[in-house]
PDB file of N, CA and C in Angstrom:
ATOM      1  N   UNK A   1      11.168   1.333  15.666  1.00  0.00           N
ATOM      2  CA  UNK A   1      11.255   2.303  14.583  1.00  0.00           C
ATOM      3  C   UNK A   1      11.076   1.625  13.224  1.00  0.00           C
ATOM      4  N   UNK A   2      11.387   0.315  13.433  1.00  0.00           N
ATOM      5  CA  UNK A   2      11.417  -0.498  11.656  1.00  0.00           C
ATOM      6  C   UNK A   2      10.221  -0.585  11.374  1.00  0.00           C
ATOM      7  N   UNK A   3       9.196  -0.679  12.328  1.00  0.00           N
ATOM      8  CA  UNK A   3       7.807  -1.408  11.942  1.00  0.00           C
ATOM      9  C   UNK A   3       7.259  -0.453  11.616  1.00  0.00           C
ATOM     10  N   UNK A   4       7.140   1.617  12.540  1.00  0.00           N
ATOM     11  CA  UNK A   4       6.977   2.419  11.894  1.00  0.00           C
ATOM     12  C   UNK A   4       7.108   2.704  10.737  1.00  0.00           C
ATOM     13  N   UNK A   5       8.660   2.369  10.211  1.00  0.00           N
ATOM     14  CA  UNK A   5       8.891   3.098   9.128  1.00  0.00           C
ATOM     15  C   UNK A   5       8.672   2.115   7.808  1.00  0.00           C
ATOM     16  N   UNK A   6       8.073   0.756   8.372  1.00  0.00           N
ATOM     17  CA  UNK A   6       7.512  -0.499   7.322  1.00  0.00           C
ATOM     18  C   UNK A   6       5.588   0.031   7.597  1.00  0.00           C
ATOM     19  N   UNK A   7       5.693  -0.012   8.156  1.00  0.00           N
ATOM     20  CA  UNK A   7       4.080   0.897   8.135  1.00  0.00           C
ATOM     21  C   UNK A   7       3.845   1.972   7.150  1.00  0.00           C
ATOM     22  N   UNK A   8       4.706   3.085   7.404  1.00  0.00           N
ATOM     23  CA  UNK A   8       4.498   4.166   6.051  1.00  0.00           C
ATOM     24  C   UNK A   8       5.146   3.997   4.885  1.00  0.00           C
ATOM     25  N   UNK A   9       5.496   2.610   4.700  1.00  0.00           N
ATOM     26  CA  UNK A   9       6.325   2.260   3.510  1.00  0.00           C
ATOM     27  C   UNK A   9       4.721   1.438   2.447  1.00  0.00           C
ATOM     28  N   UNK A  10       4.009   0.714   3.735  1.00  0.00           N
ATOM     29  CA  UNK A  10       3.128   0.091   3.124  1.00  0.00           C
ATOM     30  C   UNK A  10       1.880   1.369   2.580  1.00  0.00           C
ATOM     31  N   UNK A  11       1.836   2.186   3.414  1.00  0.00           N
ATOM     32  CA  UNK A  11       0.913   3.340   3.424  1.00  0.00           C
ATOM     33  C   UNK A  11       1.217   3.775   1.566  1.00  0.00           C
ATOM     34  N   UNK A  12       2.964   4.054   1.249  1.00  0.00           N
ATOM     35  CA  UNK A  12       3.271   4.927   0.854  1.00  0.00           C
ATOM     36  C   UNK A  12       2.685   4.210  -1.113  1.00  0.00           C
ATOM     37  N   UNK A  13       2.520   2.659  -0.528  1.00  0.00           N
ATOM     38  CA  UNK A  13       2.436   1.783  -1.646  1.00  0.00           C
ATOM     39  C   UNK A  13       1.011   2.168  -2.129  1.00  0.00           C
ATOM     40  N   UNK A  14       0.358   2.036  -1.260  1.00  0.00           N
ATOM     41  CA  UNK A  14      -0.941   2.477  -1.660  1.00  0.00           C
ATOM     42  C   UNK A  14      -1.446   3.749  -2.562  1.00  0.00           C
ATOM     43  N   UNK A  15      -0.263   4.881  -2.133  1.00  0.00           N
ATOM     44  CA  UNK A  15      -0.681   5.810  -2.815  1.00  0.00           C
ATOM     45  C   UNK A  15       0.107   5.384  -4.023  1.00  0.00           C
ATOM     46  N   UNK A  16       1.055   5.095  -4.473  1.00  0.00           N
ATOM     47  CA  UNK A  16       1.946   4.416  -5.974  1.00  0.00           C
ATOM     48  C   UNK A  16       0.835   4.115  -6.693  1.00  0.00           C
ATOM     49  N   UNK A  17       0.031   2.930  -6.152  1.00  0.00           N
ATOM     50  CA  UNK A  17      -0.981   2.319  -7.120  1.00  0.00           C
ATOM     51  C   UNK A  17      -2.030   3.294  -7.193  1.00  0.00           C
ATOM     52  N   UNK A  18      -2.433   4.241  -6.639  1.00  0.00           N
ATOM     53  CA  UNK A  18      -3.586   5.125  -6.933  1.00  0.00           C
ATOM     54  C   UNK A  18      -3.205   6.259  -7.771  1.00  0.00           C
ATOM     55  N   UNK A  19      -2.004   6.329  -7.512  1.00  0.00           N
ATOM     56  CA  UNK A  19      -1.314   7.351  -9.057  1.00  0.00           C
ATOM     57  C   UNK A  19      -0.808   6.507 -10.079  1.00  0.00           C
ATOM     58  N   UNK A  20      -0.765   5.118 -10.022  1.00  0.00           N
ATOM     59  CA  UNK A  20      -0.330   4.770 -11.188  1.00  0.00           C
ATOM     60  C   UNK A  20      -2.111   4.487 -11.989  1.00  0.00           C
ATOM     61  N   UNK A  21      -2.671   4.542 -11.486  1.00  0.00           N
ATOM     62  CA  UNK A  21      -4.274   4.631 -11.796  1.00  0.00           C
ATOM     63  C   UNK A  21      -4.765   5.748 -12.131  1.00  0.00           C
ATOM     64  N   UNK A  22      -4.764   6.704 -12.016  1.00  0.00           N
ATOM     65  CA  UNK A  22      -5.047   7.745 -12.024  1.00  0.00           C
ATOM     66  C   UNK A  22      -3.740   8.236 -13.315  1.00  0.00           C
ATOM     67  N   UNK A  23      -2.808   7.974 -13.745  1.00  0.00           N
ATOM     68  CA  UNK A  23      -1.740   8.123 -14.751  1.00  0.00           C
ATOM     69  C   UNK A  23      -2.063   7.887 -15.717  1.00  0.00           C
ATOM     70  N   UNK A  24      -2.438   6.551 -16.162  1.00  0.00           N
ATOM     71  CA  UNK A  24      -3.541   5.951 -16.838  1.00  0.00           C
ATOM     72  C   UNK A  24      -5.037   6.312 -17.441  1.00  0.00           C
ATOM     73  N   UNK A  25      -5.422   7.660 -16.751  1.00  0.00           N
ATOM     74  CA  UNK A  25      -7.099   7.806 -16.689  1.00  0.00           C
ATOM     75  C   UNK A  25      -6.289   9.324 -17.556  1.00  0.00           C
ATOM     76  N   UNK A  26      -5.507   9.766 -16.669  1.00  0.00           N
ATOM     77  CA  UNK A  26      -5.120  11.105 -17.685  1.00  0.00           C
ATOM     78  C   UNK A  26      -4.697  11.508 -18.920  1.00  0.00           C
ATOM     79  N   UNK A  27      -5.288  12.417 -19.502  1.00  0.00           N
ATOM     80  CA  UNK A  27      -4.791  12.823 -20.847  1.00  0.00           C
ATOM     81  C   UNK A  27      -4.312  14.007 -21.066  1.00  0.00           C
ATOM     82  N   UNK A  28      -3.576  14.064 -22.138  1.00  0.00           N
ATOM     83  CA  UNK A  28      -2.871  15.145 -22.564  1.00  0.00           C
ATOM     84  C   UNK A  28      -1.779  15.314 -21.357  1.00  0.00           C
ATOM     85  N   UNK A  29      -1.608  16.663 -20.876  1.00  0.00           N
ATOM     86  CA  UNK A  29      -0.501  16.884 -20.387  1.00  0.00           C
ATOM     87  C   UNK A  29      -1.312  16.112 -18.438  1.00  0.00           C
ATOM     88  N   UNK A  30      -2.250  16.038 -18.214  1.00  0.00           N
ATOM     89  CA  UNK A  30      -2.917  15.919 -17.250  1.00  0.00           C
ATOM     90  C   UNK A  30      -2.062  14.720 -16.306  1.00  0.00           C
ATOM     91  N   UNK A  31      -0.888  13.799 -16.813  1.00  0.00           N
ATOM     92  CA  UNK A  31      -0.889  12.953 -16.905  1.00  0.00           C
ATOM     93  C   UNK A  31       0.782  12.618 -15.767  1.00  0.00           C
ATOM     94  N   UNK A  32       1.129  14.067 -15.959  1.00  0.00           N
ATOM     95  CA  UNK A  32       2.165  14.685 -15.586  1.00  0.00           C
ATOM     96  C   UNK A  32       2.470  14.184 -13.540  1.00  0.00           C
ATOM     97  N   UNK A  33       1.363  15.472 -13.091  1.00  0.00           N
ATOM     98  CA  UNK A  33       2.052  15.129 -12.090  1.00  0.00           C
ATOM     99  C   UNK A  33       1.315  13.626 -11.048  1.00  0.00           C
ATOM    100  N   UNK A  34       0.397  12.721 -11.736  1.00  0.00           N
ATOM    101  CA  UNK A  34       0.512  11.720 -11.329  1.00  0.00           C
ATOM    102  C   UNK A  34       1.131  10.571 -11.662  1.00  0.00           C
ATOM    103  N   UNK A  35       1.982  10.588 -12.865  1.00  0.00           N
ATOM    104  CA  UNK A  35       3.116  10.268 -12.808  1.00  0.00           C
ATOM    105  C   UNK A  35       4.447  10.331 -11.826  1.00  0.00           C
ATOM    106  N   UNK A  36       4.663  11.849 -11.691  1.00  0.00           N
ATOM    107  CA  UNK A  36       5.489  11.907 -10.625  1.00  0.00           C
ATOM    108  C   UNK A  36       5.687  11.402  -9.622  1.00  0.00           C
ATOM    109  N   UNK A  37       4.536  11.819  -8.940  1.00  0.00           N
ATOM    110  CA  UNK A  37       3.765  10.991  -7.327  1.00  0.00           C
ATOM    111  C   UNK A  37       4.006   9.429  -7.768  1.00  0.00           C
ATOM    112  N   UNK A  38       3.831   9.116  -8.594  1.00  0.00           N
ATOM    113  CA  UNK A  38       4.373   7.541  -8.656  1.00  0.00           C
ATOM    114  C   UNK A  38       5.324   7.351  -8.313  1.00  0.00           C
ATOM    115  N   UNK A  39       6.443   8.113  -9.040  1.00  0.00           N
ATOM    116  CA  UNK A  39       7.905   7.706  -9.454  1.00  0.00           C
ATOM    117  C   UNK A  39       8.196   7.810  -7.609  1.00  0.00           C
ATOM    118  N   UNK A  40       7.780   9.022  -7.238  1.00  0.00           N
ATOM    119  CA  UNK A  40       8.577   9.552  -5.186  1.00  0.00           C
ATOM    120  C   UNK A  40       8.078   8.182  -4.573  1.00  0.00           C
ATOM    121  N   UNK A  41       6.454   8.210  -4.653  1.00  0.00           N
ATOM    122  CA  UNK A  41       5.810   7.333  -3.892  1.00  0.00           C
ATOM    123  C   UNK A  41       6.694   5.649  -3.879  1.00  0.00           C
ATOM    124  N   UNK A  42       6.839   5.355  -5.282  1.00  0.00           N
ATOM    125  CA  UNK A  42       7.602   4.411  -5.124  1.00  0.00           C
ATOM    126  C   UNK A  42       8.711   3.982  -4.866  1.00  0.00           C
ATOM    127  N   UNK A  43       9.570   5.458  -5.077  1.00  0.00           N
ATOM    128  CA  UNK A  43      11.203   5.206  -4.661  1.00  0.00           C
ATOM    129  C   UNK A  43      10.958   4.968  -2.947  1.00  0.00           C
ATOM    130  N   UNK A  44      10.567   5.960  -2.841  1.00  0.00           N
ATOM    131  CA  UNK A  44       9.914   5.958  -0.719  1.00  0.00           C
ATOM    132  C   UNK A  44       9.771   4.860  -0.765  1.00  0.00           C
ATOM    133  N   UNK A  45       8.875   4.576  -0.892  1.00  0.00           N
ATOM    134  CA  UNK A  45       8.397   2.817  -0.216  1.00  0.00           C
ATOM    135  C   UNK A  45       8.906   1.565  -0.613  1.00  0.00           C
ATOM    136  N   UNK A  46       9.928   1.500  -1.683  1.00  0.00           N
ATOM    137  CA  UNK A  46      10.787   0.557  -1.538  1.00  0.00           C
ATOM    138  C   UNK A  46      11.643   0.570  -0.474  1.00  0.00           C
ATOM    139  N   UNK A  47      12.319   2.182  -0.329  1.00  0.00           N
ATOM    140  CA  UNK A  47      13.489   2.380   0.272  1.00  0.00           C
ATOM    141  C   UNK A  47      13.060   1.728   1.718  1.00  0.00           C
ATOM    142  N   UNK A  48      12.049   2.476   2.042  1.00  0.00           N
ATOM    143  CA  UNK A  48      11.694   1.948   3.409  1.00  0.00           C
ATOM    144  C   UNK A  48      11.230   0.881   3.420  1.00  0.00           C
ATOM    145  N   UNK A  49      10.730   0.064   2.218  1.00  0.00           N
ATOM    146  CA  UNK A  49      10.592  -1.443   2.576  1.00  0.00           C
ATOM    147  C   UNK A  49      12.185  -2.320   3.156  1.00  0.00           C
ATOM    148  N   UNK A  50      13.225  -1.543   2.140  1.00  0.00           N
ATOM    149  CA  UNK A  50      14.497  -2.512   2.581  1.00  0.00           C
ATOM    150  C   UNK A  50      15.353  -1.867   3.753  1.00  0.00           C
ATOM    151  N   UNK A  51      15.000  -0.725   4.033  1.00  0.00           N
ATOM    152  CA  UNK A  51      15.216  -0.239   5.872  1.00  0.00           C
ATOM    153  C   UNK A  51      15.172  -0.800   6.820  1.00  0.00           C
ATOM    154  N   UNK A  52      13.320  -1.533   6.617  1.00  0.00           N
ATOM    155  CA  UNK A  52      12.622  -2.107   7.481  1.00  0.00           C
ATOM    156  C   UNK A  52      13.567  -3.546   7.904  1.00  0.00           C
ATOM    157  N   UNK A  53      13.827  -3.864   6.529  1.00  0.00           N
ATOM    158  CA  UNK A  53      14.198  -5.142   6.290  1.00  0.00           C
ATOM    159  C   UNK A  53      15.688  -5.979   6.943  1.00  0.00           C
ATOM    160  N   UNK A  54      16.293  -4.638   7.928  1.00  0.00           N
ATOM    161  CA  UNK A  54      17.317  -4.603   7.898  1.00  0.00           C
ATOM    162  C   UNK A  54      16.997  -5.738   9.606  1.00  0.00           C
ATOM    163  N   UNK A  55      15.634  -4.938  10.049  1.00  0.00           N
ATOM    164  CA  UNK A  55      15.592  -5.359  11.249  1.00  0.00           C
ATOM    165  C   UNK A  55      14.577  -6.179  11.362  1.00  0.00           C
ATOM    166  N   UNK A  56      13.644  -6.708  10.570  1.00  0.00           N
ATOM    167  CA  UNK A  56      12.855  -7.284  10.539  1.00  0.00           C
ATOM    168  C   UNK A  56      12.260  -8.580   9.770  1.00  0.00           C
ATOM    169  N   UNK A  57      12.525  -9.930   9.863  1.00  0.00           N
ATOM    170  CA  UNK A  57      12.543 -10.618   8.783  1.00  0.00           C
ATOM    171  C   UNK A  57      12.384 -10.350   7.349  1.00  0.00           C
ATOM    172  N   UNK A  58      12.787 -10.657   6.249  1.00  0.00           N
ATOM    173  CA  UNK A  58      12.083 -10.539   5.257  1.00  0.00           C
ATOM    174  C   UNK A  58      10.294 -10.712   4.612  1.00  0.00           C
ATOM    175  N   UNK A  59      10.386 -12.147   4.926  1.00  0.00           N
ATOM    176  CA  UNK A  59       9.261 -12.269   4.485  1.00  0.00           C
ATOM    177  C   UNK A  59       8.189 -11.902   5.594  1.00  0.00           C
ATOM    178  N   UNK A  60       7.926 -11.890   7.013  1.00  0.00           N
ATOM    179  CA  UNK A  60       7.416 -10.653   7.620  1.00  0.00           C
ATOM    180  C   UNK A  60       7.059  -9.183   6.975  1.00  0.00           C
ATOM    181  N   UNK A  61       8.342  -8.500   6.948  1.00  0.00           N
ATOM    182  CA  UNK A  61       8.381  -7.115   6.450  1.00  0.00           C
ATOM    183  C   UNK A  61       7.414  -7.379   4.993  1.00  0.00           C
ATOM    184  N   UNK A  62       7.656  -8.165   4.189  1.00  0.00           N
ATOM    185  CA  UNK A  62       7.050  -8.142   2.611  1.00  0.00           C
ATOM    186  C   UNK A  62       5.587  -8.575   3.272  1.00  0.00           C
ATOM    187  N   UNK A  63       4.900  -9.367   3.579  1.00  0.00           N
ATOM    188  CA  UNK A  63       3.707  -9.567   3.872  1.00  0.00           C
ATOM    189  C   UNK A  63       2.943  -8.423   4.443  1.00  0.00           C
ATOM    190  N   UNK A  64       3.903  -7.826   5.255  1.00  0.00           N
ATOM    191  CA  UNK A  64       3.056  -6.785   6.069  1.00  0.00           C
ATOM    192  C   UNK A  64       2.768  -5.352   4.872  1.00  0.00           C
ATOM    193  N   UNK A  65       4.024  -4.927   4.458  1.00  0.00           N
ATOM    194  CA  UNK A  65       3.848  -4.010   3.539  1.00  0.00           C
ATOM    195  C   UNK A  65       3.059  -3.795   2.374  1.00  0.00           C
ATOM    196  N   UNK A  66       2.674  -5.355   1.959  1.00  0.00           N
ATOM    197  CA  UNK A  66       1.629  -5.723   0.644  1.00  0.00           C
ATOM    198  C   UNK A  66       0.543  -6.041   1.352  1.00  0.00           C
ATOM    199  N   UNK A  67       0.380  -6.302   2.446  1.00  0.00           N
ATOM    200  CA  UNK A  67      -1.161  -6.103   3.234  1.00  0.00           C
ATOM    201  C   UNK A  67      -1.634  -4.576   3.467  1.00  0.00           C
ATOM    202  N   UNK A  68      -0.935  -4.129   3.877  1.00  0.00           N
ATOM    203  CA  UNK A  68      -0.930  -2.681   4.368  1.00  0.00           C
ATOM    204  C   UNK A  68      -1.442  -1.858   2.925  1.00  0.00           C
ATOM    205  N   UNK A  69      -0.732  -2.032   1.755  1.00  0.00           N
ATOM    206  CA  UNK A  69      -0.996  -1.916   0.690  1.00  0.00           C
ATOM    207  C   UNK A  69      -2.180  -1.997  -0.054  1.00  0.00           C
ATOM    208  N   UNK A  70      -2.538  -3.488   0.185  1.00  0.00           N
ATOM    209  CA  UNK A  70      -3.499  -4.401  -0.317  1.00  0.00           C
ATOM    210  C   UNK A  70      -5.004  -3.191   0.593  1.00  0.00           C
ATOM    211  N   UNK A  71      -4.889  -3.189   1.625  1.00  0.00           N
ATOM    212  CA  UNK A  71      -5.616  -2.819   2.477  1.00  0.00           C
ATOM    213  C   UNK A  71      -6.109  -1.193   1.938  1.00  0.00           C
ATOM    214  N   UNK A  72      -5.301  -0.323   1.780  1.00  0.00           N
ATOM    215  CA  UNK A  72      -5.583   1.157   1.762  1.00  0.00           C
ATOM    216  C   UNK A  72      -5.961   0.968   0.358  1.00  0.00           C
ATOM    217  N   UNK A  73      -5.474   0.416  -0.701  1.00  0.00           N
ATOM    218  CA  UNK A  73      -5.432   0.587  -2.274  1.00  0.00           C
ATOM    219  C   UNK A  73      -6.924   0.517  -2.193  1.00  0.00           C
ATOM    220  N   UNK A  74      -7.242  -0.825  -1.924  1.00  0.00           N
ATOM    221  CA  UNK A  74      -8.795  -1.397  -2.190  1.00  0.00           C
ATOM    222  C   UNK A  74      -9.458  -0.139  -0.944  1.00  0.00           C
ATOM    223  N   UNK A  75      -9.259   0.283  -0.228  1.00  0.00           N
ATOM    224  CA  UNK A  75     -10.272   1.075   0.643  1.00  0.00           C
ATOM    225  C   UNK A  75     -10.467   2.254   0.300  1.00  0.00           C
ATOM    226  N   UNK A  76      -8.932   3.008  -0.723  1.00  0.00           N
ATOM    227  CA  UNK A  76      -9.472   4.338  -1.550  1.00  0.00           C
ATOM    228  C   UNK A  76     -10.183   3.620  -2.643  1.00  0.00           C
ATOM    229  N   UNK A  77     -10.414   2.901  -3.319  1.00  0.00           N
ATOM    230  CA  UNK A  77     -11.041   2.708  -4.341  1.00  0.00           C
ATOM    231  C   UNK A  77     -12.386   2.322  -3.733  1.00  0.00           C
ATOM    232  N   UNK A  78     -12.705   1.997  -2.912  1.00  0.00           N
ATOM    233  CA  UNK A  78     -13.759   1.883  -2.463  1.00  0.00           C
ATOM    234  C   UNK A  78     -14.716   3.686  -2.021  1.00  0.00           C
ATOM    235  N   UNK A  79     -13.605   4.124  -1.675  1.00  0.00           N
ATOM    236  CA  UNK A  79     -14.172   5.686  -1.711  1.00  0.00           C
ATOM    237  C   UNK A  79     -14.587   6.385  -2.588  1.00  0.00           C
ATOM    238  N   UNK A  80     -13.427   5.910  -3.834  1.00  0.00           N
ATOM    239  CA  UNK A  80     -13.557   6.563  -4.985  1.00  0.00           C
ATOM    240  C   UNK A  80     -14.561   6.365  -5.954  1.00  0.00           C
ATOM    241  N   UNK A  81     -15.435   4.831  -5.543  1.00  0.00           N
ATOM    242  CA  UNK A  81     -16.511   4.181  -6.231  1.00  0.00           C
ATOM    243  C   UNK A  81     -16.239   3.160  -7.873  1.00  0.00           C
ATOM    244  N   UNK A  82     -14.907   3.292  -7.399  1.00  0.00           N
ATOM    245  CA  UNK A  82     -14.290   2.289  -8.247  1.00  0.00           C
ATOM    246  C   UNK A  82     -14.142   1.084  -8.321  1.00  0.00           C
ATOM    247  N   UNK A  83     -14.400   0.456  -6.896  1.00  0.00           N
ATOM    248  CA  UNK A  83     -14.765  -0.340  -6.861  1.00  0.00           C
ATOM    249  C   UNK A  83     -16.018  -0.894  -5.464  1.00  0.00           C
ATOM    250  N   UNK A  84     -16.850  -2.129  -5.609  1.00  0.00           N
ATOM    251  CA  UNK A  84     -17.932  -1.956  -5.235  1.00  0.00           C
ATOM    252  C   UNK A  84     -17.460  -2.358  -3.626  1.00  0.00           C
ATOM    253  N   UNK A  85     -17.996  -2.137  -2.371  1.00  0.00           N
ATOM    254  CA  UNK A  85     -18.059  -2.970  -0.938  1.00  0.00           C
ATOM    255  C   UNK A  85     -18.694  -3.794  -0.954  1.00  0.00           C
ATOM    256  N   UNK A  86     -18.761  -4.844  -1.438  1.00  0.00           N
ATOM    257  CA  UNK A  86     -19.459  -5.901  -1.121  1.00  0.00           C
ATOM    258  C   UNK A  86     -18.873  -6.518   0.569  1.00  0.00           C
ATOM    259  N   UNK A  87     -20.067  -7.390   0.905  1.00  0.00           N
ATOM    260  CA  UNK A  87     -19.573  -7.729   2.374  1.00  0.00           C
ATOM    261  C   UNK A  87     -18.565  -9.071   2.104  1.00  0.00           C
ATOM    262  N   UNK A  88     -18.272  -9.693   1.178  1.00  0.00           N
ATOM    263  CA  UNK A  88     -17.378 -10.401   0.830  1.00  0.00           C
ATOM    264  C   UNK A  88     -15.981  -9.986   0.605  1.00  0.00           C
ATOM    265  N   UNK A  89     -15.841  -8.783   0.056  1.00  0.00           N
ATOM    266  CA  UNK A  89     -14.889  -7.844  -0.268  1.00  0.00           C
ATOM    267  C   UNK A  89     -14.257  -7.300   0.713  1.00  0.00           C
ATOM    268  N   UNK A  90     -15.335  -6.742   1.819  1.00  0.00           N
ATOM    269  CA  UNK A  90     -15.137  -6.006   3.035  1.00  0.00           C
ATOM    270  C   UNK A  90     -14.460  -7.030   4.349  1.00  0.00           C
ATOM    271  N   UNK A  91     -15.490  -8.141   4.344  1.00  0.00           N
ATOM    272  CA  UNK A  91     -14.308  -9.832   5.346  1.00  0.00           C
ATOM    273  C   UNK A  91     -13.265  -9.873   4.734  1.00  0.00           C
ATOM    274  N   UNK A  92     -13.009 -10.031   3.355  1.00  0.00           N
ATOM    275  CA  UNK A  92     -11.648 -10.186   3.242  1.00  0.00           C
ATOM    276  C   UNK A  92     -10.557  -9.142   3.459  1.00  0.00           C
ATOM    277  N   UNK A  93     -10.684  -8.108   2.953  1.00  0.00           N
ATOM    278  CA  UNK A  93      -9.861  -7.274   3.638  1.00  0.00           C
ATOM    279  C   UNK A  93      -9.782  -6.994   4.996  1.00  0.00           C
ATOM    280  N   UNK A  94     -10.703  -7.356   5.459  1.00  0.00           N
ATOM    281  CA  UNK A  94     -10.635  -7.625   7.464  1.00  0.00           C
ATOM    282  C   UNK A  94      -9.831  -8.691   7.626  1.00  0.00           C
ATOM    283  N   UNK A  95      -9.932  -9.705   6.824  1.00  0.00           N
ATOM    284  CA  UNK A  95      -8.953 -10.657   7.255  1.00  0.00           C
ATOM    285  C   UNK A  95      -7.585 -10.500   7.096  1.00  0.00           C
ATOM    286  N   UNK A  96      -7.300  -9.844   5.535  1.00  0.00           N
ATOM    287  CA  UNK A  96      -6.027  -8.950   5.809  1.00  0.00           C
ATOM    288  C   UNK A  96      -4.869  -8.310   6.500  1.00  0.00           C
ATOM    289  N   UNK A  97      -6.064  -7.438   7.212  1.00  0.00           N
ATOM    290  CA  UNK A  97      -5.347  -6.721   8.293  1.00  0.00           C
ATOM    291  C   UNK A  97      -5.673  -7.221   9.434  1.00  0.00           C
ATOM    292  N   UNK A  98      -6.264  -8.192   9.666  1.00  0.00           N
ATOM    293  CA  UNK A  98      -6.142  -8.966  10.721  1.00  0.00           C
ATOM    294  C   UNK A  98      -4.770  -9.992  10.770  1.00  0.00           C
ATOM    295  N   UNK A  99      -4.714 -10.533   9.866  1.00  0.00           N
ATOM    296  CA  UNK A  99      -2.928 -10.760   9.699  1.00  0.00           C
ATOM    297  C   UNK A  99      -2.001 -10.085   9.742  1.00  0.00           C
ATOM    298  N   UNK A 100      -2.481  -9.061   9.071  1.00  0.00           N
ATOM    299  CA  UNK A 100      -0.868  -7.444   8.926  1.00  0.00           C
ATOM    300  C   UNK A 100      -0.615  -7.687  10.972  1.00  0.00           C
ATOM    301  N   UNK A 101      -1.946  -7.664  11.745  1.00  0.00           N
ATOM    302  CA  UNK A 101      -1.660  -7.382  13.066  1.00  0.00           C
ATOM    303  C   UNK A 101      -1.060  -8.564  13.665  1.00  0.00           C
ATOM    304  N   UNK A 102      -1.519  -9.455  13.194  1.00  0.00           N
ATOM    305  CA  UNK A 102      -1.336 -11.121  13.854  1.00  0.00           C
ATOM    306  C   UNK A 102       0.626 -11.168  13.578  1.00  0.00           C
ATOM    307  N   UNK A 103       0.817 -10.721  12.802  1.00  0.00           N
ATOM    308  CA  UNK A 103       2.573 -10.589  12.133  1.00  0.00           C
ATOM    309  C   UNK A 103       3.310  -9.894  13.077  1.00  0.00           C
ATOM    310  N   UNK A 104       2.860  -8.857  13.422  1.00  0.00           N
ATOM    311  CA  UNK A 104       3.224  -7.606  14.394  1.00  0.00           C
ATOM    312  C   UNK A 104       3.316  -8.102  15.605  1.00  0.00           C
ATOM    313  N   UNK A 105       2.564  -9.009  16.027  1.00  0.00           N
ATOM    314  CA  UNK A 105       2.288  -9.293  17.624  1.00  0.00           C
ATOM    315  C   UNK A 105       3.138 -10.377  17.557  1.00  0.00           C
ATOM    316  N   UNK A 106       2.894 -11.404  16.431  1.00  0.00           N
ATOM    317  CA  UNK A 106       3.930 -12.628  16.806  1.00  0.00           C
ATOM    318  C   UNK A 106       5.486 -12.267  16.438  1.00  0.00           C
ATOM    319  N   UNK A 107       5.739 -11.137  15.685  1.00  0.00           N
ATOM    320  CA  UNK A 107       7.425 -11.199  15.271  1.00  0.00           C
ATOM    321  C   UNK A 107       8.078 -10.485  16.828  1.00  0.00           C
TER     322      UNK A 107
END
């Protein structure tokens, strides 16, 4: 259940940084409810980062959650055309989550 709920903790990070991006881009009142979505997104995914943490090493749990992170952030922005796929860009984030898994199997 920890690794689940360190899984949608890392998920939940991803969306934090795409509203704290998107917070930033907005004006006037526009600015509002992706702010919000920050503030939930991030209370969530701490909380469940130190849930996780209860049962799962630390520095495990933190690697996995900032990969997991690392991983979705850069792959919506890659949707969003914000930023480019290069095939350099694209191995490394394979290598990424090729660790997020390599963590999982060895803990």
């Amino acid at each position: 259940m920890s690794w689940l709920i360190l899984i949608l903790s890392g998920a939940l990070e991803a969306v934090w940084a795409a509203a704290l991006h998107r917070t930033f881009q907005a004006s006037g009142r526009r600015w509002l409810a992706p702010a919000l979505l920050f503030l939930v997104s991030v209370l969530a995914s701490m909380a469940g980062l130190a849930l996780a943490m209860q049962s799962i090493p630390t520095g495990t749990a933190y690697a996995v959650w900032v990969g997991i992170g690392v991983v979705l952030t850069s792959a919506y922005a890659i949707i969003t055309k914000t930023e480019r796929p290069t095939n350099a860009r694209l191995l490394l984030l394979t290598g990424i989550a090729a660790c997020v898994v390599g963590l999982k199997v060895v803990a």
